[in-house]
C-alpha atoms as a PDB file:
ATOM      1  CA  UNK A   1      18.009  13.732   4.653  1.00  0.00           C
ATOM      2  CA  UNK A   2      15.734  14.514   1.990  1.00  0.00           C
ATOM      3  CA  UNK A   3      17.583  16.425  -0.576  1.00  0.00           C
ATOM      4  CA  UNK A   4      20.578  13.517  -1.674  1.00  0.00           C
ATOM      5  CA  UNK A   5      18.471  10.688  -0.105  1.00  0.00           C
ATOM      6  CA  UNK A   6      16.888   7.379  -2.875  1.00  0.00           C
ATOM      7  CA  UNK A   7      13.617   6.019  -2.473  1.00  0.00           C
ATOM      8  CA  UNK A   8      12.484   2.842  -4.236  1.00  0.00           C
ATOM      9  CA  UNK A   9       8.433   3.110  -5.053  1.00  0.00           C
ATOM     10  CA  UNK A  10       6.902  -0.077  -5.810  1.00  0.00           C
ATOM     11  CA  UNK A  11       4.029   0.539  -8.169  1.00  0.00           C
ATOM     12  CA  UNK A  12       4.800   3.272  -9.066  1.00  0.00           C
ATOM     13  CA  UNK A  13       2.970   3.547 -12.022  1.00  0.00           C
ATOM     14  CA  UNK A  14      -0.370   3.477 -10.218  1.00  0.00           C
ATOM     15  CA  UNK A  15      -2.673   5.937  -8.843  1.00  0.00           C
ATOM     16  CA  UNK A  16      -0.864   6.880  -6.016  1.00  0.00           C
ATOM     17  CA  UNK A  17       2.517   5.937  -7.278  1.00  0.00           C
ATOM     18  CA  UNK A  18       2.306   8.954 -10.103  1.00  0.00           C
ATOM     19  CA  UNK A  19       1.420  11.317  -7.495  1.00  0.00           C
ATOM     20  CA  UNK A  20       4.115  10.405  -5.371  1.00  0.00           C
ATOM     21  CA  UNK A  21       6.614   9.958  -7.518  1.00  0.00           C
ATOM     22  CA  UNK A  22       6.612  13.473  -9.220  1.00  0.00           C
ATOM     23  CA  UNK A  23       6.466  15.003  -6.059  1.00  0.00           C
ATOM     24  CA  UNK A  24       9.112  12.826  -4.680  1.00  0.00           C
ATOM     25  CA  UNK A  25      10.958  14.140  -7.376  1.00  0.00           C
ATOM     26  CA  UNK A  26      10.125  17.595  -6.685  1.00  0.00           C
ATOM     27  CA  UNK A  27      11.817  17.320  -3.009  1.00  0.00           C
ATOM     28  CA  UNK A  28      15.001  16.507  -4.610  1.00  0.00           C
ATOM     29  CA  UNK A  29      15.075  12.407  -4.103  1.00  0.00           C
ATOM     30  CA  UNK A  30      16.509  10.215  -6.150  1.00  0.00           C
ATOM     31  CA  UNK A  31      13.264   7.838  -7.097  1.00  0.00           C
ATOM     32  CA  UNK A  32      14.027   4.236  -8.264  1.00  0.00           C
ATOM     33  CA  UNK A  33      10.801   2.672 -10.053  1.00  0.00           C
ATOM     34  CA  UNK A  34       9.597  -0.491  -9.590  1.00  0.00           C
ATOM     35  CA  UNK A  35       6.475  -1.691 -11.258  1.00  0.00           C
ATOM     36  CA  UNK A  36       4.585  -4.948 -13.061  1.00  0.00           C
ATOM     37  CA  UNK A  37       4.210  -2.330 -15.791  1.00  0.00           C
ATOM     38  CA  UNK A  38       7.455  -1.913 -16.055  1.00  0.00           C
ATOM     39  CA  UNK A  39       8.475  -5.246 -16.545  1.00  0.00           C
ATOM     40  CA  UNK A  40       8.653  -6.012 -12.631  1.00  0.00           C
ATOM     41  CA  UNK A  41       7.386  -9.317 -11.869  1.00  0.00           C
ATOM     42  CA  UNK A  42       7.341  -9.324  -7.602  1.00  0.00           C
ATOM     43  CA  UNK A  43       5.675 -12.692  -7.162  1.00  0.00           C
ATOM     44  CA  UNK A  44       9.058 -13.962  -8.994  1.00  0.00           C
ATOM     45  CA  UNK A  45      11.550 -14.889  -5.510  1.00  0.00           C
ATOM     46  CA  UNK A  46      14.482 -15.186  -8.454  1.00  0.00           C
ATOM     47  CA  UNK A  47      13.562 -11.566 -10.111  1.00  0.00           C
ATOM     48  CA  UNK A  48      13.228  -9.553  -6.559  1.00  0.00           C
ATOM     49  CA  UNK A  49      16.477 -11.347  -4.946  1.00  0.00           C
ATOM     50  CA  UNK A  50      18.390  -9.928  -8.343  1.00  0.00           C
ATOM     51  CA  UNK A  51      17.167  -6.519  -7.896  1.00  0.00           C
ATOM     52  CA  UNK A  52      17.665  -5.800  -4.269  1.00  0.00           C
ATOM     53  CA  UNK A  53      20.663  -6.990  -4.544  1.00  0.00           C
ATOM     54  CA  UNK A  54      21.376  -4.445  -7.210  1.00  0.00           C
ATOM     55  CA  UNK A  55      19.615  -1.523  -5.946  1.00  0.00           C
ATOM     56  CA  UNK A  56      20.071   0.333  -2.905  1.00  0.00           C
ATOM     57  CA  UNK A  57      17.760   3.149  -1.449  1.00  0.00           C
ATOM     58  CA  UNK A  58      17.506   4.731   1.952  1.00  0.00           C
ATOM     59  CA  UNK A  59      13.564   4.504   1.627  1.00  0.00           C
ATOM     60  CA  UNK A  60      11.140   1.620   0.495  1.00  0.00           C
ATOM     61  CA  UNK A  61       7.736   2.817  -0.166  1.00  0.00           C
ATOM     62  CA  UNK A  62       5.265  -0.419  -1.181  1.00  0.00           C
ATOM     63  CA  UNK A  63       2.128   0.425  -3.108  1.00  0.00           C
ATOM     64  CA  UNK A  64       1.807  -2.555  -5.587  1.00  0.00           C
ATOM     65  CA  UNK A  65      -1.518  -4.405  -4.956  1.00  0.00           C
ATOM     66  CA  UNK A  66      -4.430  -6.184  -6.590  1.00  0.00           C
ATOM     67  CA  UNK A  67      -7.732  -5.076  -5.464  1.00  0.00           C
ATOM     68  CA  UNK A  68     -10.842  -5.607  -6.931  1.00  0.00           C
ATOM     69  CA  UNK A  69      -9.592  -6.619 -10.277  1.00  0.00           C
ATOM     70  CA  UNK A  70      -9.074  -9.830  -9.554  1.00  0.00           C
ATOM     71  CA  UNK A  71     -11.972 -11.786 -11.247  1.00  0.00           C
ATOM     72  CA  UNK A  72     -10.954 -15.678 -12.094  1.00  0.00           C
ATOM     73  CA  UNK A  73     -13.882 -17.803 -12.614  1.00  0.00           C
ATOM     74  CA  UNK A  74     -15.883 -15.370 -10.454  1.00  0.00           C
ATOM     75  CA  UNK A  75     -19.788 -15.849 -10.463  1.00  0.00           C
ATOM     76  CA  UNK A  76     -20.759 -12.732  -8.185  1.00  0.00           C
ATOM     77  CA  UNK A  77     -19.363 -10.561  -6.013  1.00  0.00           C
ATOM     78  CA  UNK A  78     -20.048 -12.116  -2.488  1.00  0.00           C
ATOM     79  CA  UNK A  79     -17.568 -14.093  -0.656  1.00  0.00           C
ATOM     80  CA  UNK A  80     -19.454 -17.472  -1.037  1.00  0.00           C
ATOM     81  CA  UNK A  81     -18.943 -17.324  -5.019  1.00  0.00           C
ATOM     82  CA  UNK A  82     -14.823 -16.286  -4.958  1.00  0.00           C
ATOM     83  CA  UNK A  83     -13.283 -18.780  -6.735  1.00  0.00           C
ATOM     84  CA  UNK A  84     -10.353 -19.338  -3.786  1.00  0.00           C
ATOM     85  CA  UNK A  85      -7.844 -19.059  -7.272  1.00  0.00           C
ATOM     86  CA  UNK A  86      -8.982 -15.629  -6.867  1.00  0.00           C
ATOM     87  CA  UNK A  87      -8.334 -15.144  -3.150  1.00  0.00           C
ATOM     88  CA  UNK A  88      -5.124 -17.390  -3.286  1.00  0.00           C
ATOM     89  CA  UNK A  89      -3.584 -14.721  -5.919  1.00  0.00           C
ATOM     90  CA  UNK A  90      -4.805 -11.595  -3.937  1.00  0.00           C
ATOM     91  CA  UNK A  91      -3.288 -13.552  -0.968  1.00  0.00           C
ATOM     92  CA  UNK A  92       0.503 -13.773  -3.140  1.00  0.00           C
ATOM     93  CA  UNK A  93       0.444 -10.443  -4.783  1.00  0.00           C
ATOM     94  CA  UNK A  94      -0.322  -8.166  -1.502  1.00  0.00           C
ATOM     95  CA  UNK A  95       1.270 -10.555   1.189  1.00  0.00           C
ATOM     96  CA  UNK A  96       3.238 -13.246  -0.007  1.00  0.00           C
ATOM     97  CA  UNK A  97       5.094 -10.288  -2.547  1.00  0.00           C
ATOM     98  CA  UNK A  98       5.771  -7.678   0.108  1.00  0.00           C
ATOM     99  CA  UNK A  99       6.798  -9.880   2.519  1.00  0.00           C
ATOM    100  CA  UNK A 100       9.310 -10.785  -0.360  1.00  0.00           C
ATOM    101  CA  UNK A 101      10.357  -7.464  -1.292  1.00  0.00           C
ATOM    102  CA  UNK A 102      10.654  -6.170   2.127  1.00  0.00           C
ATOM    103  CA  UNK A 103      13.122  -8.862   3.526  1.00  0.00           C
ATOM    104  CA  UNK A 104      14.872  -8.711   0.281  1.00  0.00           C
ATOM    105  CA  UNK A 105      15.601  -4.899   0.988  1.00  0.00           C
ATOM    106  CA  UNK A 106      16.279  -5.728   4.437  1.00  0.00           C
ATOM    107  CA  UNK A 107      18.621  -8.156   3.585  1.00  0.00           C
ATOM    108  CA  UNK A 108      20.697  -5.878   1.157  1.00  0.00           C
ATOM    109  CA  UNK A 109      21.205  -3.279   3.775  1.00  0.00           C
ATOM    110  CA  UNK A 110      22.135  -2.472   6.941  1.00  0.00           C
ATOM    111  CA  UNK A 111      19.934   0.260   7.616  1.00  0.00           C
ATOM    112  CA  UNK A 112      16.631   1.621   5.888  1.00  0.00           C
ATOM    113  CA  UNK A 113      13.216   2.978   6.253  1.00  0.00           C
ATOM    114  CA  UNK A 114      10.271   0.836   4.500  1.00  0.00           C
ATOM    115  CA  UNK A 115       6.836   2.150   4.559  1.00  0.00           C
ATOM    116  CA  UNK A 116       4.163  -0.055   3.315  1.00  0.00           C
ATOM    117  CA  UNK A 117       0.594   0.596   2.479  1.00  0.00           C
ATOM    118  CA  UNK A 118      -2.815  -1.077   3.717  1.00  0.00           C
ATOM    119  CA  UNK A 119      -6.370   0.189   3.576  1.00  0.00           C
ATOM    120  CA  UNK A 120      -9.631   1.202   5.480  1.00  0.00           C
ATOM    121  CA  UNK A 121     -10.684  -1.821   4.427  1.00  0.00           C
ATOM    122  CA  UNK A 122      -7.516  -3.268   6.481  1.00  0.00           C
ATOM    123  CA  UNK A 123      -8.902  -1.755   9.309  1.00  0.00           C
ATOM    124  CA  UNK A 124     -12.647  -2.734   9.414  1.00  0.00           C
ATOM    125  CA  UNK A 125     -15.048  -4.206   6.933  1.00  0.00           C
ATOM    126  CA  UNK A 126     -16.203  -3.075   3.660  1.00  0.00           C
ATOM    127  CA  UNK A 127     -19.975  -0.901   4.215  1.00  0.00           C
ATOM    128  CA  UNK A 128     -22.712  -3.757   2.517  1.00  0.00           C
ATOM    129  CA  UNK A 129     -24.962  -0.906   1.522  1.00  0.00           C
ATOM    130  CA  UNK A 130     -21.970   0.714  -0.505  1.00  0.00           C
ATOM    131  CA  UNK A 131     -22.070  -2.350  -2.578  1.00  0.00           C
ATOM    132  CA  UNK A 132     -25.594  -2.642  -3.183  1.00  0.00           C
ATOM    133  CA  UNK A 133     -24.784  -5.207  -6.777  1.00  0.00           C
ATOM    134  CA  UNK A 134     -22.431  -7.095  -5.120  1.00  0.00           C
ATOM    135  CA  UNK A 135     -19.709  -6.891  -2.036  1.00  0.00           C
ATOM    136  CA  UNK A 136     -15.943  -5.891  -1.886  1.00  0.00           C
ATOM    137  CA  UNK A 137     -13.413  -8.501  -2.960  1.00  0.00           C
ATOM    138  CA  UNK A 138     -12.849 -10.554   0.617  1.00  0.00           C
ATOM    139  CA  UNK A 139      -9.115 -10.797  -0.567  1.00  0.00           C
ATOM    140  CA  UNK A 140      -8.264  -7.240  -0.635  1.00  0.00           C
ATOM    141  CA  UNK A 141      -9.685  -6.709   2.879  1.00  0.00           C
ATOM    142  CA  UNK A 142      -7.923 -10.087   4.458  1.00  0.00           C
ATOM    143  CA  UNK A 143      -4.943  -9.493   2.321  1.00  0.00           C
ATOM    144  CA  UNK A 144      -4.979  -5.583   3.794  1.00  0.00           C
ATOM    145  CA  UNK A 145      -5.373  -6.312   7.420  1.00  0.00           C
ATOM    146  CA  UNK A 146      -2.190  -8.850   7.117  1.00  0.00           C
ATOM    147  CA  UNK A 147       0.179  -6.113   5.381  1.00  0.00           C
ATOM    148  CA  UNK A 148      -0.559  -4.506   9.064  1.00  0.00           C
ATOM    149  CA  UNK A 149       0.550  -7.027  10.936  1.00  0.00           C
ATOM    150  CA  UNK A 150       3.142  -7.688   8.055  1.00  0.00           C
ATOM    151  CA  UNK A 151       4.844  -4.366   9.116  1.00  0.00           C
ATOM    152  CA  UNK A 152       4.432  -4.622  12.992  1.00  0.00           C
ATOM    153  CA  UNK A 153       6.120  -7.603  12.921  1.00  0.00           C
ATOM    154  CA  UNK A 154       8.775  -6.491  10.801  1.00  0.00           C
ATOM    155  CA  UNK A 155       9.097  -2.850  12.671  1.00  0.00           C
ATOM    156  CA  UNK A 156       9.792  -5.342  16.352  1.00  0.00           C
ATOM    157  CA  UNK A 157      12.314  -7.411  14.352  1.00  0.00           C
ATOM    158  CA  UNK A 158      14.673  -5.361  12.324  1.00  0.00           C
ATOM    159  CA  UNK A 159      14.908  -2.529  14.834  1.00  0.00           C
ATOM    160  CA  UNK A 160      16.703  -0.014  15.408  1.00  0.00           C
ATOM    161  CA  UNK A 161      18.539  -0.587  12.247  1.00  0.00           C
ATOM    162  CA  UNK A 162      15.501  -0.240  10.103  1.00  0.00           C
ATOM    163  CA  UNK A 163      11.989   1.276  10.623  1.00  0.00           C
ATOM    164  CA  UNK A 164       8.736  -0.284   9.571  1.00  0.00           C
ATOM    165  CA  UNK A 165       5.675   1.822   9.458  1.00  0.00           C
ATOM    166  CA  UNK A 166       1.855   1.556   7.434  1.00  0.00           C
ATOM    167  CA  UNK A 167       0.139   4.217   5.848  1.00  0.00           C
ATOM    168  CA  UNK A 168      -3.800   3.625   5.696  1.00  0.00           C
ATOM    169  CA  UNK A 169      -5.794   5.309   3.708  1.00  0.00           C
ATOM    170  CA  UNK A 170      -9.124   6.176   2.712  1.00  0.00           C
ATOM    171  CA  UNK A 171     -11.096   5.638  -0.987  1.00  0.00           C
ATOM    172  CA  UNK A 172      -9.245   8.104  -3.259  1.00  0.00           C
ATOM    173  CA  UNK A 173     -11.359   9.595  -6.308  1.00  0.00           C
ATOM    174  CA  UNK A 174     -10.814   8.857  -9.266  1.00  0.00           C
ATOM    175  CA  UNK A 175     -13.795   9.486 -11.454  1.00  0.00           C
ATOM    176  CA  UNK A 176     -16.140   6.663 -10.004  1.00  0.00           C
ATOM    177  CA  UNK A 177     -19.854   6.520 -10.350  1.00  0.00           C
ATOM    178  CA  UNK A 178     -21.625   9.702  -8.539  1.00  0.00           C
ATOM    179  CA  UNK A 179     -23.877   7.491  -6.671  1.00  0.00           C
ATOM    180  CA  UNK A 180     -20.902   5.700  -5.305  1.00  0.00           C
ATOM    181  CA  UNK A 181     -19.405   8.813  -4.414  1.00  0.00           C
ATOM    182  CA  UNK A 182     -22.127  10.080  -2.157  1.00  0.00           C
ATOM    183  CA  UNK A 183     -22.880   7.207  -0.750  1.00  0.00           C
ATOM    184  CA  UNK A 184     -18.789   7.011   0.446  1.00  0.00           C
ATOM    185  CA  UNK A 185     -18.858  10.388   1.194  1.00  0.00           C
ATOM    186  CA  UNK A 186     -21.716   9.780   3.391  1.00  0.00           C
ATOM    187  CA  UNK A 187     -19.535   7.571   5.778  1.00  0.00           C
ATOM    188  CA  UNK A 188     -16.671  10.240   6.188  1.00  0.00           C
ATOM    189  CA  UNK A 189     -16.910  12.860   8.826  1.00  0.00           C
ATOM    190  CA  UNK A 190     -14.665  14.897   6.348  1.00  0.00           C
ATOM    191  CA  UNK A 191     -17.708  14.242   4.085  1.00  0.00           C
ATOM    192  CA  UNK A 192     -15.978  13.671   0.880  1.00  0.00           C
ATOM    193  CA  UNK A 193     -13.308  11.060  -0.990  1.00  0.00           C
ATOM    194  CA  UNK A 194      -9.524  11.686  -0.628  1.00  0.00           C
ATOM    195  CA  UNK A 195      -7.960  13.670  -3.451  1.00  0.00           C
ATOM    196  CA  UNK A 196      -4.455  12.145  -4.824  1.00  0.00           C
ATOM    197  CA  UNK A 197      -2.143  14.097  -3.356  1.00  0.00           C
ATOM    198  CA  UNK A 198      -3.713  14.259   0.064  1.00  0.00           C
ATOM    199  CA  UNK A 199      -1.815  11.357   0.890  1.00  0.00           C
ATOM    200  CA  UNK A 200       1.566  12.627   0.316  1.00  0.00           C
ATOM    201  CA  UNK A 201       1.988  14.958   3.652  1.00  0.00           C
ATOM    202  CA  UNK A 202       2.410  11.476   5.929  1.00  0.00           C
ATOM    203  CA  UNK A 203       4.512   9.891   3.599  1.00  0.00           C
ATOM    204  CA  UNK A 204       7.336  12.991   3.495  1.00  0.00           C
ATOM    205  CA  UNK A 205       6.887  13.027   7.052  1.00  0.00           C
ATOM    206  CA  UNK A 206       7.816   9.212   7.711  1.00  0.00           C
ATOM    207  CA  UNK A 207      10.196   9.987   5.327  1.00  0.00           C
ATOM    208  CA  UNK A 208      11.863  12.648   7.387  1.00  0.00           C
ATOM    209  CA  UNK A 209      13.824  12.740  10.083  1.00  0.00           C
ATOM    210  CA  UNK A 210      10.632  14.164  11.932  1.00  0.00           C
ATOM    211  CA  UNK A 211       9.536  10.671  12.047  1.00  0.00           C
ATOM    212  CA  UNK A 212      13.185   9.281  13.445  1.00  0.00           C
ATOM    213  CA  UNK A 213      11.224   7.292  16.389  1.00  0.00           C
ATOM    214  CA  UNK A 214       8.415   5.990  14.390  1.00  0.00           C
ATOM    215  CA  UNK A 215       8.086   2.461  13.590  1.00  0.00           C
ATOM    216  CA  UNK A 216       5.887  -0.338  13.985  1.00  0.00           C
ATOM    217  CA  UNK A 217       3.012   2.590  13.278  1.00  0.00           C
ATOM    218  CA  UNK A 218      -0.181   2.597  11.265  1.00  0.00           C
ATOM    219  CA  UNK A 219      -1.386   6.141  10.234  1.00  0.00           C
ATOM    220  CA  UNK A 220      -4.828   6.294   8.789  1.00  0.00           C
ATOM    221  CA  UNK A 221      -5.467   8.152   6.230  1.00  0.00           C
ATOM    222  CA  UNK A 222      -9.327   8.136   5.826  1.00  0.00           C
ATOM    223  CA  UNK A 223     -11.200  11.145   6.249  1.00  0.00           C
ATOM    224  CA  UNK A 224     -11.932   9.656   9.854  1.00  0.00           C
ATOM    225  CA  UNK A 225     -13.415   6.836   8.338  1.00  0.00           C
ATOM    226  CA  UNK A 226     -12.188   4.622  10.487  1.00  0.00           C
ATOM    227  CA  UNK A 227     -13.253   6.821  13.574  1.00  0.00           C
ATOM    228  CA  UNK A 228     -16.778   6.298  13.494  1.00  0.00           C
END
């Protein structure tokens, strides 16, 4: 299916999104871009019903998020200084927007394959002693264990016409402090971070027809981080 088959990548544009997209491209897909960078606002209802309803793909591959950069009136790190502006908008971008984009997809087709990404941090808690100054944004974690539950719900509801599955992965590098490093690479039995295109094999698979009675899934990604 792969050679004349679209795909739409939401944040694109990112870390993972480059990666993917180029080698996307490489496989022969069409790729249709979607990102805030790009002028793609997906916590606007108005904007996403408009472009689903203008652009059609076989695939859906969601990868926009805010992580850690969210930072309004913030006076530490820990969870009982968030401003709950902060968590509310980590809350809209990564659940509240996908929930958007994926029903607005659904509801433009009649068939179609969405894959959505969480996190380790999803899964289980962020390590304390990894943040030794301060402690992983509580929104990305909450926010990433819902875009599981997002997807299994979705996967039971829209079947068999359309399949629903979550790729998890693992802290990718990408030139962080070395004492950060080791002390991630510590925690993974693979005992180091994730290069960028490591995490390209499961999504061409659940792109495939190899993956034809997968839905509802979540396939870490992690090292075997989430193993331990």
């Amino acid at each position: 299916m792969g050679i004349e088959a679209s795909v739409i990548v939401t944040g694109s544009t990112g870390l993972i999104g480059r990666e993917l997209t180029k080698r996307l491209r490489e496989l022969g897909y069409r790729v249709l871009e979607a990102d805030l960078s790009l002028g793609h606002d997906f916590t606007n209802q108005d904007f996403v019903k408009e472009w689903f309803s203008e652009n059609k793909a076989e695939h859906l591959i969601n990868l926009f998020a805010l992580n850690d950069a969210v930072t309004i009136n913030r006076k530490s790190t820990t969870f009982l200084d968030v401003d709950l502006e902060s968590f509310r908008l980590c809350m809209e971008v990564n659940v509240v927007a996908l929930l958007s984009v994926c029903r607005e997809y659904i509801r433009n087709q009649t068939t179609g394959n969405i894959i959505n990404f969480s996190s380790i941090y999803g899964a289980v808690s962020p390590r304390p002693e990894m943040y030794r100054n301060g402690e992983k944004f509580i929104g990305y974690s909450v926010s990433k264990a819902a875009v599981m539950q997002l997807t299994r719900h979705l996967s039971t509801h829209t079947a068999p016409q359309f399949r629903v599955n979550c790729v998890l992965p693992g802290g990718i590098f990408v030139d962080q402090p070395a004492d950060f490093v080791a002390s991630y690479s510590k925690n993974v039995p693979i005992g180091r971070m994730m290069r960028p295109d490591e995490i390209i094999g499961v999504v061409e698979f659940l792109l495939s027809d190899k993956s034809s009675y997968c839905t509802g899934g979540v396939y870490p990604v992690d090292g075997g981080w989430t193993a331990w």
